[in-house]
PDB file of N, CA and C in Angstrom:
ATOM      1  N   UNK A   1     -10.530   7.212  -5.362  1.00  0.00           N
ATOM      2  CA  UNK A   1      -9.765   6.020  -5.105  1.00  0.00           C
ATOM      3  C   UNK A   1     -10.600   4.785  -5.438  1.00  0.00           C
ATOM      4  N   UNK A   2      -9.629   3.641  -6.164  1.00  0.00           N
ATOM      5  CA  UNK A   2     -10.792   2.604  -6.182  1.00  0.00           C
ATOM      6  C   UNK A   2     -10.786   1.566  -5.220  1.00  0.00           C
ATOM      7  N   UNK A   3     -11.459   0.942  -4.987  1.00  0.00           N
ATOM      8  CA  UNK A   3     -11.510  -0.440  -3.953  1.00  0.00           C
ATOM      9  C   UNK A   3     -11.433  -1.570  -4.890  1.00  0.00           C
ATOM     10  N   UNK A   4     -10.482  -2.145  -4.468  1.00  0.00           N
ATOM     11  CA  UNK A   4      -9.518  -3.285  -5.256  1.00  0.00           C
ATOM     12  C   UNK A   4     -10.408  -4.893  -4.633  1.00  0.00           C
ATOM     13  N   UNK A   5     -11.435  -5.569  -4.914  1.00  0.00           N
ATOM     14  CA  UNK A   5     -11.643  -6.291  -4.242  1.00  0.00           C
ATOM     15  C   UNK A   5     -12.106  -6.509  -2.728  1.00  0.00           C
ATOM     16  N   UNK A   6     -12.352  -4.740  -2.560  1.00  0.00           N
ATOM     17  CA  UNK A   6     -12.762  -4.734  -1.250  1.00  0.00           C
ATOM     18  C   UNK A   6     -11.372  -4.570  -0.286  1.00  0.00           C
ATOM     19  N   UNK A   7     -10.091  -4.107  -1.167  1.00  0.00           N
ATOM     20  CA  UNK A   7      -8.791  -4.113  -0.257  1.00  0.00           C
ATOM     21  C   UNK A   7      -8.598  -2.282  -0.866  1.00  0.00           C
ATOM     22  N   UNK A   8      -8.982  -1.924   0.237  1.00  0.00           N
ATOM     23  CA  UNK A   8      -8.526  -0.494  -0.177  1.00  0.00           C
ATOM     24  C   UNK A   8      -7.589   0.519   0.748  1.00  0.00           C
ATOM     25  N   UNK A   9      -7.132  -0.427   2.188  1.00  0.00           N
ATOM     26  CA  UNK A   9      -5.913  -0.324   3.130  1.00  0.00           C
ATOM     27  C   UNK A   9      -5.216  -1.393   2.898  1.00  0.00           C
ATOM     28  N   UNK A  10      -4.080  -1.357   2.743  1.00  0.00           N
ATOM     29  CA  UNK A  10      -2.842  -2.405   2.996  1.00  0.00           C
ATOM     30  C   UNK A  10      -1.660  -1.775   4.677  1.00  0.00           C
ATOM     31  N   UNK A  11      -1.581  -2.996   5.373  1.00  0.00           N
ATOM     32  CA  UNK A  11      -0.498  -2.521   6.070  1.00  0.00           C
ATOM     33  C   UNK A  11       0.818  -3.186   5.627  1.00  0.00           C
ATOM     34  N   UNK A  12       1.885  -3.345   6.421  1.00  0.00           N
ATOM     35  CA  UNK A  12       3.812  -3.533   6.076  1.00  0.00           C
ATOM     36  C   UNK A  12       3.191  -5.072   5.774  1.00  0.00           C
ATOM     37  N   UNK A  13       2.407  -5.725   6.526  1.00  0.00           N
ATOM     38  CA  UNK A  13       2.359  -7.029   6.429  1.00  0.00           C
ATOM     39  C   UNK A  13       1.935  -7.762   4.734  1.00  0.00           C
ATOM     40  N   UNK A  14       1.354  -6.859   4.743  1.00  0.00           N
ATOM     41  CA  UNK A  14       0.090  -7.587   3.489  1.00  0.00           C
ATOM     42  C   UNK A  14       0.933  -7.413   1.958  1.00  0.00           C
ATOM     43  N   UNK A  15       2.116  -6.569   2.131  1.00  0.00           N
ATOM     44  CA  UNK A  15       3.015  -6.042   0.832  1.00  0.00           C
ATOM     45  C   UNK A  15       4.506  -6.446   0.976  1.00  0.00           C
ATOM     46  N   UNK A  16       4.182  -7.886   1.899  1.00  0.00           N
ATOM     47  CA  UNK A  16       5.762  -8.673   2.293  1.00  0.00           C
ATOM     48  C   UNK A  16       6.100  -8.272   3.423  1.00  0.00           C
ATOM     49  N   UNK A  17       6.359  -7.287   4.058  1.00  0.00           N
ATOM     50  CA  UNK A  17       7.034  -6.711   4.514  1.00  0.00           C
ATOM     51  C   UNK A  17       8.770  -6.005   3.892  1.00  0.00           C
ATOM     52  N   UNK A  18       8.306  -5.886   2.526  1.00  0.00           N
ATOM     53  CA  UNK A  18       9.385  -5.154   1.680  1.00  0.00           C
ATOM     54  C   UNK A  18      10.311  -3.981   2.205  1.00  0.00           C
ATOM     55  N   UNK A  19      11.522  -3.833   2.041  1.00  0.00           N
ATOM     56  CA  UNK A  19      12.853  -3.451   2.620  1.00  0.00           C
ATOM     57  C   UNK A  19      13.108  -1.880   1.893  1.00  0.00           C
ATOM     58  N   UNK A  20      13.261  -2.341   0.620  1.00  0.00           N
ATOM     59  CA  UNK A  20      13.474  -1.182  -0.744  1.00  0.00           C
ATOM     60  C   UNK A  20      12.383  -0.603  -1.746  1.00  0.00           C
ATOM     61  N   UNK A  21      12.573   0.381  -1.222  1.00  0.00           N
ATOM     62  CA  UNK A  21      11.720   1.237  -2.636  1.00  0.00           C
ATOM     63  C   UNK A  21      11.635   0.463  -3.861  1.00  0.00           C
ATOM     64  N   UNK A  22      10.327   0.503  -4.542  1.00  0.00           N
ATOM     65  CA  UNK A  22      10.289  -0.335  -5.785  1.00  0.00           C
ATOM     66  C   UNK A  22       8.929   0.112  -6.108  1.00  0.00           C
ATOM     67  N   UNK A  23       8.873  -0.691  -7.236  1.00  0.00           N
ATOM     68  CA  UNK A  23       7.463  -0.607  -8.064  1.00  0.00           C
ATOM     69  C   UNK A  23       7.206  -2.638  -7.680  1.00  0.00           C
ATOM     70  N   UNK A  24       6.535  -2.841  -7.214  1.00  0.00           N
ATOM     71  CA  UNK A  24       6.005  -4.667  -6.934  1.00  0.00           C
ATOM     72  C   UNK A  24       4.741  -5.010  -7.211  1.00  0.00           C
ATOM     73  N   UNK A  25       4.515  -6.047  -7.797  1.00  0.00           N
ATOM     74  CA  UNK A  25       3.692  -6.335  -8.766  1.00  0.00           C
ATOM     75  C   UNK A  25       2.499  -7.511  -7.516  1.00  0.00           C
ATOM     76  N   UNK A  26       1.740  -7.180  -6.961  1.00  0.00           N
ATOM     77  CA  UNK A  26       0.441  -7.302  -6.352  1.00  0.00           C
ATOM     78  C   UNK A  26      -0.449  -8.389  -6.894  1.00  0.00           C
ATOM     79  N   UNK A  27      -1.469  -9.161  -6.735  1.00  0.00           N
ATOM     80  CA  UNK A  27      -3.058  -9.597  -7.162  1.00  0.00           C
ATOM     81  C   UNK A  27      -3.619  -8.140  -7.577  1.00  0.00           C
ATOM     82  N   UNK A  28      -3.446  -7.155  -7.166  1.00  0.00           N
ATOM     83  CA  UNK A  28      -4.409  -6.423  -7.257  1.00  0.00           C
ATOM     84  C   UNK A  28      -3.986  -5.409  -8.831  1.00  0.00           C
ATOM     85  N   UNK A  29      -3.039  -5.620  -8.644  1.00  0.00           N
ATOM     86  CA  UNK A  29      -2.058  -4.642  -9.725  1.00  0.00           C
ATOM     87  C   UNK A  29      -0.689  -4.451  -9.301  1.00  0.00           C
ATOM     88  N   UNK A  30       0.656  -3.288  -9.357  1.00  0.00           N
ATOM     89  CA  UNK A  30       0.820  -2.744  -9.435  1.00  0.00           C
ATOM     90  C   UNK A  30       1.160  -1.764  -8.264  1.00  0.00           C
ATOM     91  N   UNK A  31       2.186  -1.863  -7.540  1.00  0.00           N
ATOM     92  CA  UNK A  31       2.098  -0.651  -6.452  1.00  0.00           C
ATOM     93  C   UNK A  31       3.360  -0.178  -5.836  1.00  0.00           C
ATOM     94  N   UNK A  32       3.358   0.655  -6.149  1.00  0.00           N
ATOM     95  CA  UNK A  32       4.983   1.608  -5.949  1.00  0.00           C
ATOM     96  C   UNK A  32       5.009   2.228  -4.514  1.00  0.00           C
ATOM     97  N   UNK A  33       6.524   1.694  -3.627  1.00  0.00           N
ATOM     98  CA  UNK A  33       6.638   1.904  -2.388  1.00  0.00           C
ATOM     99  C   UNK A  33       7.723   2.694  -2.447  1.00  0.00           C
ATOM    100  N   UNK A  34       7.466   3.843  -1.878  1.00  0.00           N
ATOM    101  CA  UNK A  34       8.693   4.722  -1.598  1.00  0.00           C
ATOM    102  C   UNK A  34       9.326   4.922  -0.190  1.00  0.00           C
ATOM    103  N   UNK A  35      10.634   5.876  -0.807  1.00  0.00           N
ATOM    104  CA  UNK A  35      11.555   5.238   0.423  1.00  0.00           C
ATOM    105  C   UNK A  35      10.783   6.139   1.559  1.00  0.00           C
ATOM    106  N   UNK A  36      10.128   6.804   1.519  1.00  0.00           N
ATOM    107  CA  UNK A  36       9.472   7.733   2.445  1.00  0.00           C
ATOM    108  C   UNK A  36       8.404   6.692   3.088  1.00  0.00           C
ATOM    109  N   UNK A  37       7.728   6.134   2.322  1.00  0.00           N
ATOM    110  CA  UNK A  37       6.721   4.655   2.467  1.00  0.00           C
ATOM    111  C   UNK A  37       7.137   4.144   4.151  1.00  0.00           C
ATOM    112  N   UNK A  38       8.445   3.476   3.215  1.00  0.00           N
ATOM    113  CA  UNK A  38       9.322   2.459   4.388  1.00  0.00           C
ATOM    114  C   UNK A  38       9.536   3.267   6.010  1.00  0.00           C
ATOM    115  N   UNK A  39      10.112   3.940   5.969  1.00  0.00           N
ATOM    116  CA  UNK A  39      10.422   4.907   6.573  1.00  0.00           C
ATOM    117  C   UNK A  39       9.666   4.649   7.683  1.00  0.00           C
ATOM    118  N   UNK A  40       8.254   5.259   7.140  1.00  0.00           N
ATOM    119  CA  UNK A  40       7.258   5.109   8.303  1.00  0.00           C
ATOM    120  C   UNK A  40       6.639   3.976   8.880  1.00  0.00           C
ATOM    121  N   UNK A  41       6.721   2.910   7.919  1.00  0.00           N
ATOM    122  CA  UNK A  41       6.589   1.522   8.693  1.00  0.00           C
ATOM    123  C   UNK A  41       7.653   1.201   9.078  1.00  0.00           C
ATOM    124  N   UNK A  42       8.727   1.573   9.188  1.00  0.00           N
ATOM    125  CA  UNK A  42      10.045   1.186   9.987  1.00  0.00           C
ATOM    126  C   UNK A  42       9.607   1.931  11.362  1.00  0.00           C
ATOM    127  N   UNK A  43       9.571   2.735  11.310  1.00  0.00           N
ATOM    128  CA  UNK A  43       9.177   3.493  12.940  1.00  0.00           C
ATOM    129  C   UNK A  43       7.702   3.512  13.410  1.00  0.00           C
ATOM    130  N   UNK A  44       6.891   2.884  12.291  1.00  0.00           N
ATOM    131  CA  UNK A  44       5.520   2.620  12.889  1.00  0.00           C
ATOM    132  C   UNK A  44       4.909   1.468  12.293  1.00  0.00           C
ATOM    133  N   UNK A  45       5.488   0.245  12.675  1.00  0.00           N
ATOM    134  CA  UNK A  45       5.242  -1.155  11.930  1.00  0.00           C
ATOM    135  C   UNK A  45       3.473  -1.118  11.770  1.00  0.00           C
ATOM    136  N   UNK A  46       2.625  -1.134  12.576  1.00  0.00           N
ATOM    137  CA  UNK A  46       1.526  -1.064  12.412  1.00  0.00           C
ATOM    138  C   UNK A  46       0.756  -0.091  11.779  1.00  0.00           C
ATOM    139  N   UNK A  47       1.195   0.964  11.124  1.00  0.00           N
ATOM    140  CA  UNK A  47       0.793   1.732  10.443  1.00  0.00           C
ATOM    141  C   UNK A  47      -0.136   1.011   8.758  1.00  0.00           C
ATOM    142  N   UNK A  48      -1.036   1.844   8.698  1.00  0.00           N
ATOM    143  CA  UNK A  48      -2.068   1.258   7.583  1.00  0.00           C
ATOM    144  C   UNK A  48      -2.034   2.647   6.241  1.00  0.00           C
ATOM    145  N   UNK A  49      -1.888   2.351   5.224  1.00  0.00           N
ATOM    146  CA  UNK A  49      -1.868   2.982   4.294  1.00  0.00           C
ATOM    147  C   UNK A  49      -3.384   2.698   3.112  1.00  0.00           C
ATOM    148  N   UNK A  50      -3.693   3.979   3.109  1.00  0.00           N
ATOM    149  CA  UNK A  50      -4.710   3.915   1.687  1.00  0.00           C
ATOM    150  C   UNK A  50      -3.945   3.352   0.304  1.00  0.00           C
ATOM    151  N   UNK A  51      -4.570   2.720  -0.572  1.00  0.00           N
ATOM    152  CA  UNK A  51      -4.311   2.722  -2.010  1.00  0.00           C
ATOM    153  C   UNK A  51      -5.098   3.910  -2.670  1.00  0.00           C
ATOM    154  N   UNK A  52      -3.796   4.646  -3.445  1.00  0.00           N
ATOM    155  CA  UNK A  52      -4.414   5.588  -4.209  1.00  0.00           C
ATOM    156  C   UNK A  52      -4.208   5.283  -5.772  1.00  0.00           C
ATOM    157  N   UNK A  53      -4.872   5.296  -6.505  1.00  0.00           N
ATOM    158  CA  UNK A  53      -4.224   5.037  -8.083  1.00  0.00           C
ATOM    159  C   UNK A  53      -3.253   6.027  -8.319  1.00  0.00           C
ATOM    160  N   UNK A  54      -2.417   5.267  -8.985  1.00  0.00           N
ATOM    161  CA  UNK A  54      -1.364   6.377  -9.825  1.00  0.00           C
ATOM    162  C   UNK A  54      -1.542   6.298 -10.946  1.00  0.00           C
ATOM    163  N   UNK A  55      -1.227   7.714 -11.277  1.00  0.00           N
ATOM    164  CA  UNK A  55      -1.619   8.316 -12.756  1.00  0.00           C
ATOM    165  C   UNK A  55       0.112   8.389 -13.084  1.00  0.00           C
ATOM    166  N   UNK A  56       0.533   6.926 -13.927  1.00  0.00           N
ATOM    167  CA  UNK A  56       1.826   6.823 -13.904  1.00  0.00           C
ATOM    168  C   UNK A  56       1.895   6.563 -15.493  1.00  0.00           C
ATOM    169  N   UNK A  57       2.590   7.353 -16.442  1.00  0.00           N
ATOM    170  CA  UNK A  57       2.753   7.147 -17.843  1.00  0.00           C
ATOM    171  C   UNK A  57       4.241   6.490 -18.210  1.00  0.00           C
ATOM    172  N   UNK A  58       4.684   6.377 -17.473  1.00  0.00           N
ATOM    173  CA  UNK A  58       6.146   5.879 -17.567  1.00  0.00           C
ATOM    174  C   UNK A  58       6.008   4.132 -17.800  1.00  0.00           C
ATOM    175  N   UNK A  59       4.722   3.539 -17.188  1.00  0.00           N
ATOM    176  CA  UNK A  59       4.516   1.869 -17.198  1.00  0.00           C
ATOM    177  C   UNK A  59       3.060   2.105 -18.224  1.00  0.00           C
ATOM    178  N   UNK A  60       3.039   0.612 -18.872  1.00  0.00           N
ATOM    179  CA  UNK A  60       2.286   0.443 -19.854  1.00  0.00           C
ATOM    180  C   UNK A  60       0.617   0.584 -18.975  1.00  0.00           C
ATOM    181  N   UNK A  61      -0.625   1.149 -19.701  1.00  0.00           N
ATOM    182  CA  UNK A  61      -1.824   1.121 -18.901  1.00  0.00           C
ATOM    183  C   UNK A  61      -2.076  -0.317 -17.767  1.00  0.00           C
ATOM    184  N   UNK A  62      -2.372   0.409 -17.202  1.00  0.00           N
ATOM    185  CA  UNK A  62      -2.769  -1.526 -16.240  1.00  0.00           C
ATOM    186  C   UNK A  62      -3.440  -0.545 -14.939  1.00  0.00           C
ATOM    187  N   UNK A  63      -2.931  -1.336 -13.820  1.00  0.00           N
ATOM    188  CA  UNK A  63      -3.513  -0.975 -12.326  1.00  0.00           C
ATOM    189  C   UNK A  63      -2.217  -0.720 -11.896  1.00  0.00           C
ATOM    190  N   UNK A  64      -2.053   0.607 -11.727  1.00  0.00           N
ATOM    191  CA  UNK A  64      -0.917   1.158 -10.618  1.00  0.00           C
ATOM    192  C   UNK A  64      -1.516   1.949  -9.892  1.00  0.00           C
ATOM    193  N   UNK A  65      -0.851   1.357  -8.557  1.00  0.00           N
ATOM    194  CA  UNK A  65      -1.377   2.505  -7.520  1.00  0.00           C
ATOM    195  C   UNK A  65       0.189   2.832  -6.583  1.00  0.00           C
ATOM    196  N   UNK A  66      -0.008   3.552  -5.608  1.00  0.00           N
ATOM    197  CA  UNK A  66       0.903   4.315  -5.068  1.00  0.00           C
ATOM    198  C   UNK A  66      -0.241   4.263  -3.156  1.00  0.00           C
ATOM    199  N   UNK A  67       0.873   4.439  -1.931  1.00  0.00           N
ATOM    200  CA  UNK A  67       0.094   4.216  -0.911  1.00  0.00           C
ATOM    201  C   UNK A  67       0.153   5.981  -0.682  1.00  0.00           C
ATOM    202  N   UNK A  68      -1.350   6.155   0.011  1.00  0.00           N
ATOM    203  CA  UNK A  68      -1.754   7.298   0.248  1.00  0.00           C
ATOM    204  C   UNK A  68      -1.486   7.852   1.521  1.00  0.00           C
ATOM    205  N   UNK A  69      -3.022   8.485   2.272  1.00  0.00           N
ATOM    206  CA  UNK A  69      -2.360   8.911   3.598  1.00  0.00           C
ATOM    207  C   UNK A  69      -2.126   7.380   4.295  1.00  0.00           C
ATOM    208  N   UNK A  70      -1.978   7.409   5.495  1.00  0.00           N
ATOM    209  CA  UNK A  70      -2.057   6.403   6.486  1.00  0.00           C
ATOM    210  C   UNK A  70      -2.151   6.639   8.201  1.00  0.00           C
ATOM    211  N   UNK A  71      -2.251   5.530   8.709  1.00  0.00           N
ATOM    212  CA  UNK A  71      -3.285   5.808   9.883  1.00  0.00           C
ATOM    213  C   UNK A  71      -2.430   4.868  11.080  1.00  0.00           C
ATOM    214  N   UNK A  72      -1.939   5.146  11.819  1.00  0.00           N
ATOM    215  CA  UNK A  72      -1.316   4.643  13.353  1.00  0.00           C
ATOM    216  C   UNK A  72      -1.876   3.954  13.867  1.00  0.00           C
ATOM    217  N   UNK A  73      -1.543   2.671  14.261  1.00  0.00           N
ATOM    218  CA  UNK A  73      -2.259   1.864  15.063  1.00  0.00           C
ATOM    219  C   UNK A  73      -1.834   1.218  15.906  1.00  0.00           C
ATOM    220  N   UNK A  74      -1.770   0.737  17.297  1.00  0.00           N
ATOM    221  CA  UNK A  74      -1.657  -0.214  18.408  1.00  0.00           C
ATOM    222  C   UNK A  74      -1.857  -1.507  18.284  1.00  0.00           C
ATOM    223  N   UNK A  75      -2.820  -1.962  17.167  1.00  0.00           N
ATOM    224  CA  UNK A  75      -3.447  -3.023  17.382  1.00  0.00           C
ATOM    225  C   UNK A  75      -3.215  -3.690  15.653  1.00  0.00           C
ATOM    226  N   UNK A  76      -2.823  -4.454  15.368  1.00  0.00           N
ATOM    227  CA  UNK A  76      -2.922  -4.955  14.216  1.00  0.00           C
ATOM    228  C   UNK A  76      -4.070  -5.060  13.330  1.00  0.00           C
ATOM    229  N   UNK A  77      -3.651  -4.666  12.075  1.00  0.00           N
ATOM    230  CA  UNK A  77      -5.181  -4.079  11.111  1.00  0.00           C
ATOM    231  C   UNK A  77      -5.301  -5.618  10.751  1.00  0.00           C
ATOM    232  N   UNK A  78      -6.564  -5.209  10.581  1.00  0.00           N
ATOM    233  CA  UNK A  78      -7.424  -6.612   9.961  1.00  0.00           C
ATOM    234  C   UNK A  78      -8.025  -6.255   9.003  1.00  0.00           C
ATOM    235  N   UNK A  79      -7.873  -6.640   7.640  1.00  0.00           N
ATOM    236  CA  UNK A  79      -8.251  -5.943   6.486  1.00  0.00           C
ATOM    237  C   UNK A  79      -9.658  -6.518   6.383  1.00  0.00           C
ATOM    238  N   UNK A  80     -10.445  -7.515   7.046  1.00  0.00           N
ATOM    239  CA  UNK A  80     -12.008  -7.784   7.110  1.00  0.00           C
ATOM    240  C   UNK A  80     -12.504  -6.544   8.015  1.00  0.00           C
ATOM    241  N   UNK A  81     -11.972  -5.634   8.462  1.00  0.00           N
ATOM    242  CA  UNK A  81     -12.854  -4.948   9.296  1.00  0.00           C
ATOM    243  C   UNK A  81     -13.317  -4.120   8.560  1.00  0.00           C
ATOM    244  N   UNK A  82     -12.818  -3.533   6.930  1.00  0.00           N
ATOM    245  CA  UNK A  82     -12.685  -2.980   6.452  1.00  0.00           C
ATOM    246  C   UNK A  82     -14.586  -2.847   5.217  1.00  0.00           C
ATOM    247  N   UNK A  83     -15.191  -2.582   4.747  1.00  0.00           N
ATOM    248  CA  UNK A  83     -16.266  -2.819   3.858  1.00  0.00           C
ATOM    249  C   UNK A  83     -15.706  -1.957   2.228  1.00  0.00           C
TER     250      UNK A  83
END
């Protein structure tokens, strides 16, 4: 996985708080939310997701990534806690 600037978790907050599945175009690149995505930040707003690259041939080379596992939280992520 790469580290994007040192952003290598995103939570619901940091990606709009987006509604619909899509491919949305980032600072960082590139990053496709599925409806499975939503899902789980609908029933777990604080939930934190890895960036994983996607190996996607369908869009021209660039930075696409796709969110990976993710991690439950109580407490709102702070993406400085992060190195």
């Amino acid at each position: 996985m790469a580290t994007l600037m040192g952003i290598n978790k995103v939570n619901w907050g940091q990606v709009g708080r987006v509604t619909k599945p899509d491919r949305y175009q980032y600072s960082f690149g590139w990053l496709t939310i599925a409806a499975e995505d939503l899902a789980i930040w609908e029933n777990n707003p604080g939930a934190v997701f890895t960036l994983v690259t996607a190996a996607n041939t369908e869009y021209p080379p660039g930075n696409e990534y796709r969110l990976g596992t993710f991690e439950l939280r109580q407490t709102p992520y702070d993406p400085n806690s992060y190195v």
